[in-house]
N, C-alpha and C. Protein backbone atom coordinates (compact mmCIF):
# COMPACT_ATOMS: atom_id res chain seq x y z
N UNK A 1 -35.83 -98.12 58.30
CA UNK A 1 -36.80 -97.96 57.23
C UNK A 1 -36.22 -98.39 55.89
N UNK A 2 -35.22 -98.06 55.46
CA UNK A 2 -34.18 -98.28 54.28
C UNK A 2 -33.94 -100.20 54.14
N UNK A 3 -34.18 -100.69 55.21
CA UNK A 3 -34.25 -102.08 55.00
C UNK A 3 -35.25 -102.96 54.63
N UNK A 4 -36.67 -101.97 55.80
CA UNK A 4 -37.71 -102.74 54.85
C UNK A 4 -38.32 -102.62 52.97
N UNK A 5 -37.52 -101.20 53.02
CA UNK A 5 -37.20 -101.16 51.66
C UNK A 5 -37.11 -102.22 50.56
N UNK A 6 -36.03 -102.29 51.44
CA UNK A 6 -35.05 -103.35 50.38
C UNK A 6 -35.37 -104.57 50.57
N UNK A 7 -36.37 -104.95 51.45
CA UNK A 7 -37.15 -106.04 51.71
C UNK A 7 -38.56 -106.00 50.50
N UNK A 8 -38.64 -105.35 50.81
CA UNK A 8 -40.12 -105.18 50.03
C UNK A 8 -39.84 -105.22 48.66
N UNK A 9 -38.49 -104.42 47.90
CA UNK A 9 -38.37 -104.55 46.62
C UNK A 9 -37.96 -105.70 46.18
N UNK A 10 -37.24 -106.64 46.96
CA UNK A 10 -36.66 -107.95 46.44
C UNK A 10 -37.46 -108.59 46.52
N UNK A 11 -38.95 -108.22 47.30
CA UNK A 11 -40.09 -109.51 47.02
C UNK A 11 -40.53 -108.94 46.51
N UNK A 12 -40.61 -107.85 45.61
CA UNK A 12 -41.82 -108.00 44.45
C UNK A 12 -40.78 -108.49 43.51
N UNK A 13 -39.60 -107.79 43.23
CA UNK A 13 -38.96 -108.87 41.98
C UNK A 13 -39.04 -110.22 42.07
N UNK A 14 -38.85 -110.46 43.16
CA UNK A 14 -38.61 -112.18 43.23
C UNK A 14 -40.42 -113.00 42.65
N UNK A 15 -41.40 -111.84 43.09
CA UNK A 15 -42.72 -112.27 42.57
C UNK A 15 -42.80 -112.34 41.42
N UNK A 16 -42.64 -111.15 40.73
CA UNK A 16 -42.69 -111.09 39.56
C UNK A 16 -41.86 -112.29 38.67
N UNK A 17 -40.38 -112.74 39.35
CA UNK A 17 -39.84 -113.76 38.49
C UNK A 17 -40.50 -114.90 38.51
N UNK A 18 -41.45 -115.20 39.59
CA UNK A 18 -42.33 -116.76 40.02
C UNK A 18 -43.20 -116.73 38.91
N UNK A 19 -43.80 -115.02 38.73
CA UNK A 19 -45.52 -115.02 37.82
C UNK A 19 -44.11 -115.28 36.54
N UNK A 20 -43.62 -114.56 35.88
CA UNK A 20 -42.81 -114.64 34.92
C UNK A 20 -42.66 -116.11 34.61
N UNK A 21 -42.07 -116.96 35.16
CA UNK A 21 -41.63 -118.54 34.78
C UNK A 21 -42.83 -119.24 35.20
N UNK A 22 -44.06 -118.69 35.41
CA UNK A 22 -45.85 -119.55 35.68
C UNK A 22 -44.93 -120.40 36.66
N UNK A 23 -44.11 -119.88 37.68
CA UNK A 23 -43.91 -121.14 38.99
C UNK A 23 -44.49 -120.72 40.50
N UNK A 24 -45.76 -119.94 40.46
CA UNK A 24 -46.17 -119.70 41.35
C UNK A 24 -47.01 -120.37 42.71
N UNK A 25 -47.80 -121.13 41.60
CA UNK A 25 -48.89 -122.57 42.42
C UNK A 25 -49.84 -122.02 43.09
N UNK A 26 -50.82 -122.49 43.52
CA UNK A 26 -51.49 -121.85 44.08
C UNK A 26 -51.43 -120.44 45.05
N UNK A 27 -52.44 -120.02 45.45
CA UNK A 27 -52.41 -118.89 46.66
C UNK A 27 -51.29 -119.34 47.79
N UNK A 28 -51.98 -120.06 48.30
CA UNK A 28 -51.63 -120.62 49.36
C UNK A 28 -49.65 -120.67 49.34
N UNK A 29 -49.68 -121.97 48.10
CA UNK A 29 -48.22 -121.99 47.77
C UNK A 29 -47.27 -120.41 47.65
N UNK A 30 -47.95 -119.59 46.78
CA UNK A 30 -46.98 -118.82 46.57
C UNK A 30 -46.74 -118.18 47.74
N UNK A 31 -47.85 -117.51 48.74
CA UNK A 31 -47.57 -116.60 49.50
C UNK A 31 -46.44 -117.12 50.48
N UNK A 32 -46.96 -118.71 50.81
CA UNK A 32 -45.60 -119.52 51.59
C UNK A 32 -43.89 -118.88 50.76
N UNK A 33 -43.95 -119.28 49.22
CA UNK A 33 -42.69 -118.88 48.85
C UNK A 33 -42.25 -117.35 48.78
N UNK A 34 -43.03 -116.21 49.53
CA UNK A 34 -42.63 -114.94 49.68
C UNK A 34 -42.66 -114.85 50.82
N UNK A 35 -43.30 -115.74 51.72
CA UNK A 35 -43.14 -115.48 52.93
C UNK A 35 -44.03 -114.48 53.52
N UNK A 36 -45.00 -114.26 53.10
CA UNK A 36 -46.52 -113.32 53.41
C UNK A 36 -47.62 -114.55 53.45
N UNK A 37 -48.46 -113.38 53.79
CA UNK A 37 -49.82 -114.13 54.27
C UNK A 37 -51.00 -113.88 52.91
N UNK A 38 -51.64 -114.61 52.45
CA UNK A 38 -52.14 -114.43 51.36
C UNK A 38 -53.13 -113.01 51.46
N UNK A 39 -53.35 -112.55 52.27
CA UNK A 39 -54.52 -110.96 52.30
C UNK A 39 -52.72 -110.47 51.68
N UNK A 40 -51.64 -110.46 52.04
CA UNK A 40 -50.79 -109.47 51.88
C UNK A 40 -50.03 -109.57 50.32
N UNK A 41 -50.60 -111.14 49.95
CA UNK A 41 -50.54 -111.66 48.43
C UNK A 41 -50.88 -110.89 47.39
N UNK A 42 -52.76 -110.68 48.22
CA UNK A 42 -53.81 -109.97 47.35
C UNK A 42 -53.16 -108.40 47.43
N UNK A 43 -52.65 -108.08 48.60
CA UNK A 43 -52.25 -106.65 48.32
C UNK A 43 -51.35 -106.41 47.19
N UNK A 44 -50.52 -107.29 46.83
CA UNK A 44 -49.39 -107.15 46.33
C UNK A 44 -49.55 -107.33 44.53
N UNK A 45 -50.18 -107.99 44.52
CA UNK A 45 -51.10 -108.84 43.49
C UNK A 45 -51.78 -107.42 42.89
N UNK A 46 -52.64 -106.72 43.51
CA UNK A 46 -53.66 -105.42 43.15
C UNK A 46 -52.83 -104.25 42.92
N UNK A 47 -51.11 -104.02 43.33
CA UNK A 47 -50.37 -103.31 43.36
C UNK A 47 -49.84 -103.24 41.84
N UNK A 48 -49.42 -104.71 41.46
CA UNK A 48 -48.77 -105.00 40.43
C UNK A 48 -50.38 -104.66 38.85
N UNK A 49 -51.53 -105.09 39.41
CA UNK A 49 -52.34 -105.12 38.51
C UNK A 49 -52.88 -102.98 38.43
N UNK A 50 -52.81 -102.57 39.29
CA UNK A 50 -52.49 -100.99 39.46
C UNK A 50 -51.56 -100.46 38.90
N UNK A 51 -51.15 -101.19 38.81
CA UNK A 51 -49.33 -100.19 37.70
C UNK A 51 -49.34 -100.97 36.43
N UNK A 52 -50.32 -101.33 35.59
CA UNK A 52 -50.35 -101.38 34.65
C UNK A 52 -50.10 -103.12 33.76
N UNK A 53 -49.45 -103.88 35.40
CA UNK A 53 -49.79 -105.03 34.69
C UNK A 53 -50.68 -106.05 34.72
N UNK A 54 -50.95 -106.79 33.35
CA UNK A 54 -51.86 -107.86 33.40
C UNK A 54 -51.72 -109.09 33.82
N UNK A 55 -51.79 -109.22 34.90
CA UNK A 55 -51.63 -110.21 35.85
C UNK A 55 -53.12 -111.49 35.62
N UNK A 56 -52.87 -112.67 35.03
CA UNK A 56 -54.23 -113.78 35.24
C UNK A 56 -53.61 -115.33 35.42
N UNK A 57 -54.57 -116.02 36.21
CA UNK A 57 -54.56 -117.55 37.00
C UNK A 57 -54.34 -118.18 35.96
N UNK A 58 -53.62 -119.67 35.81
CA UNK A 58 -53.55 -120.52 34.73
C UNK A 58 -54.77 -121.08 35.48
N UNK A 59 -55.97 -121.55 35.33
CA UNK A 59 -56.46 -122.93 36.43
C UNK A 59 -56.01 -124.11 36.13
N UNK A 60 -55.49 -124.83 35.06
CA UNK A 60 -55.25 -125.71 34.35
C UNK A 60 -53.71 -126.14 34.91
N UNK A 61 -52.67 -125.25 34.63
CA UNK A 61 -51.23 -125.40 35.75
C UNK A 61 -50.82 -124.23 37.04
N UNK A 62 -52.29 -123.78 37.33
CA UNK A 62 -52.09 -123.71 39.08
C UNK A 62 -50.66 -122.50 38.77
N UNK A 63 -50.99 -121.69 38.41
CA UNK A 63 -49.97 -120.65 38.32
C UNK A 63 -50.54 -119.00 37.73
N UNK A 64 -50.21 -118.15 38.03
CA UNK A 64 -50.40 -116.71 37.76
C UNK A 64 -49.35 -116.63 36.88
N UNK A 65 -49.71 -115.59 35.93
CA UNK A 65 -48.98 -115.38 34.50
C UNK A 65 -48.91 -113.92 34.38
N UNK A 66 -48.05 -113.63 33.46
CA UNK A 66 -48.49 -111.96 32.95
C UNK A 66 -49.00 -112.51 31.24
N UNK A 67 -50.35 -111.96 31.10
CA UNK A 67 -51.22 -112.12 30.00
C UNK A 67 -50.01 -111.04 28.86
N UNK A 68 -49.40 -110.12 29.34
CA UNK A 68 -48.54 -109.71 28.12
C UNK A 68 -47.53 -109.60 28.53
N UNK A 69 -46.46 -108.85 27.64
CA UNK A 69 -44.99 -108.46 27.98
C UNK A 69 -44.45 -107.61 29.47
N UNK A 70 -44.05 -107.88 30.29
CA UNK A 70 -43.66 -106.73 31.17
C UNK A 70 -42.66 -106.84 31.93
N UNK A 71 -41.76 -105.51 31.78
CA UNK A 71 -40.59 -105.92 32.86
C UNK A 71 -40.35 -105.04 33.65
N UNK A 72 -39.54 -105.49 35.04
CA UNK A 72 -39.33 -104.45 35.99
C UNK A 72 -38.10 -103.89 35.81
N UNK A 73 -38.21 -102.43 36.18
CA UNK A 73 -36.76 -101.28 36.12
C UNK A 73 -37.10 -100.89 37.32
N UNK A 74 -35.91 -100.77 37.54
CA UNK A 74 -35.31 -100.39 38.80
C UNK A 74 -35.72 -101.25 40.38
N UNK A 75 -36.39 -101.96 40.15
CA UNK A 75 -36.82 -102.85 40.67
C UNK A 75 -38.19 -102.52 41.93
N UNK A 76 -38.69 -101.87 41.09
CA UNK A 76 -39.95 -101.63 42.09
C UNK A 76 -41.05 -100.94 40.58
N UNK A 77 -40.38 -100.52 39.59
CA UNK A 77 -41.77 -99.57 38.76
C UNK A 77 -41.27 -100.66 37.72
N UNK A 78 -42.34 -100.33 37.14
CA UNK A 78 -43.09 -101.63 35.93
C UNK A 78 -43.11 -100.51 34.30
N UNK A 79 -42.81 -101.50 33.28
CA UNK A 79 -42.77 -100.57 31.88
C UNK A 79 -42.83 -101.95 31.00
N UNK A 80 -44.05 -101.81 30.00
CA UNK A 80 -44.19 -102.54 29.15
C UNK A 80 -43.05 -102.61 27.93
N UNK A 81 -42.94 -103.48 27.73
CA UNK A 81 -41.97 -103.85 26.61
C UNK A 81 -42.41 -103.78 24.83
């Protein structure tokens, strides 16, 4: 259990650094670069927008952004800057 842990927390950081640098790309693309299936995208996606951050689509460069400041501690909970 302690592994999928540590599975699960290194892909949301690692998400969060993709939305962070707008290098996400489409649905499709990103979920390939986490290695999920895009329903498990959207889960993850509604998780991050549930804890407070503002998560929105560029359509223009094909990338998800955070609309404001936000960073992760401890590597799973979220605190605005």
């Amino acid at each position: 259990m302690l592994t999928q842990y540590k599975t699960i927390s290194s892909r949301l950081n690692y998400m969060h650094e993709l939305i962070e640098k707008k290098a996400t790309g489409i649905r499709p693309a990103f979920s390939r670069k986490l290695g999920i299936s895009e329903s498990s995208l959207a889960l993850y996606l509604t998780y991050f927008r549930n804890n407070g951050m503002k998560i929105k689509y560029d359509y223009v460069n094909s990338s998800y952004y955070f609309d404001d400041d936000n960073e992760v501690i401890y590597g799973c909970g979220f605190q605005r800057k």
